[in-house]
Protein backbone atom coordinates (compact mmCIF):
# COMPACT_ATOMS: atom_id res chain seq x y z
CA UNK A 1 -7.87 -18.15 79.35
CA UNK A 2 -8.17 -15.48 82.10
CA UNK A 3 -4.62 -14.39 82.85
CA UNK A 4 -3.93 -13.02 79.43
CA UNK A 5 -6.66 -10.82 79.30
CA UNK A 6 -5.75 -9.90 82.82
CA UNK A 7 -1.88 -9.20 81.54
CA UNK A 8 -3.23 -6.92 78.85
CA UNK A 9 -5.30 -5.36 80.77
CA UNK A 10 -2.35 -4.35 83.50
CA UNK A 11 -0.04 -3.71 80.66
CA UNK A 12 -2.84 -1.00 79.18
CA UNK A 13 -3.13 0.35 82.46
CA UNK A 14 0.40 0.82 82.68
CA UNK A 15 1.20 2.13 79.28
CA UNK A 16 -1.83 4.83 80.20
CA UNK A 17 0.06 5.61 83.48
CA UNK A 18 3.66 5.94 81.16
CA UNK A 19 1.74 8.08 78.84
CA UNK A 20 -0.11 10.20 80.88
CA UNK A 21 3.32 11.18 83.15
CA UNK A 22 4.71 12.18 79.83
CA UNK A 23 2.04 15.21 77.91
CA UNK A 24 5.32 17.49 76.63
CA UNK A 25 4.19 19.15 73.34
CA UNK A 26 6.55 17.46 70.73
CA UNK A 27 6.63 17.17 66.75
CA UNK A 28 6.00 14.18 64.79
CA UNK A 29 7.74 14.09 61.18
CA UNK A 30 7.09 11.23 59.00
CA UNK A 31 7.79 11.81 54.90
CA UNK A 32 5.78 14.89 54.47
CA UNK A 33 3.21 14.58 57.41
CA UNK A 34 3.97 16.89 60.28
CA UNK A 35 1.64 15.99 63.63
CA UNK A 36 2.21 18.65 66.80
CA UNK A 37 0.67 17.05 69.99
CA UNK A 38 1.57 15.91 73.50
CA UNK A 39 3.97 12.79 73.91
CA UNK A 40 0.87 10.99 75.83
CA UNK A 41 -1.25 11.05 72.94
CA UNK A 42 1.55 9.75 70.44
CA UNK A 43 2.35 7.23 72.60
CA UNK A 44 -1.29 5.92 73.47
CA UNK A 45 -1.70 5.98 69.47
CA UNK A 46 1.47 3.93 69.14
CA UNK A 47 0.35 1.70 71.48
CA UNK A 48 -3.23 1.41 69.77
CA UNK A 49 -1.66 0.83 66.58
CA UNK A 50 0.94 -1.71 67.63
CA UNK A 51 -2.80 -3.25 69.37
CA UNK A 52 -4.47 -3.62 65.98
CA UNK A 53 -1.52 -4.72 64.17
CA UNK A 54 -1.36 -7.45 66.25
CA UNK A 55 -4.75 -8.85 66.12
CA UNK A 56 -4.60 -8.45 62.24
CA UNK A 57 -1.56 -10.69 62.43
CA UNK A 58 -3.91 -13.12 64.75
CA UNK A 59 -6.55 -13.14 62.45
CA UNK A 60 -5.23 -15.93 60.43
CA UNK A 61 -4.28 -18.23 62.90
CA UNK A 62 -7.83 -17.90 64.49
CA UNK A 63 -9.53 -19.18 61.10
CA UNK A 64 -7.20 -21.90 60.56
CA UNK A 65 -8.22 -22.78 64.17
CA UNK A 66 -11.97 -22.61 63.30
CA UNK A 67 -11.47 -24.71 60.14
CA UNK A 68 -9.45 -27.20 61.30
């Protein structure tokens, strides 16, 4: 129960450390949204996002768990 929560804690650490050693100003195109930032923040928002989708895809598996 512990040593997941310990890997994702190292592996937010380290994707923290990755992003913060990379804060070049780049340009983020998608359809017609334009974004201007530093690669650190697009990357900690990537990671974020790639966080949340994951639990969402969790979700289910945890009720069928609790009804079961």
């Amino acid at each position: 129960m512990l040593s997941p929560l310990i890997g994702a804690l190292v592996l937010t650490i380290l994707a923290g450390l990755f992003a913060a050693q990379n804060a070049v100003p780049i340009t983020v195109k998608f359809l017609f949204w334009k974004f201007e930032g530093s690669l650190a923040l697009v990357l900690i928002l990537s990671f974020a996002l790639g966080v949340v989708v994951t639990l969402l895809a969790l979700i289910p598996r945890a009720v069928f768990r609790r009804r079961g």
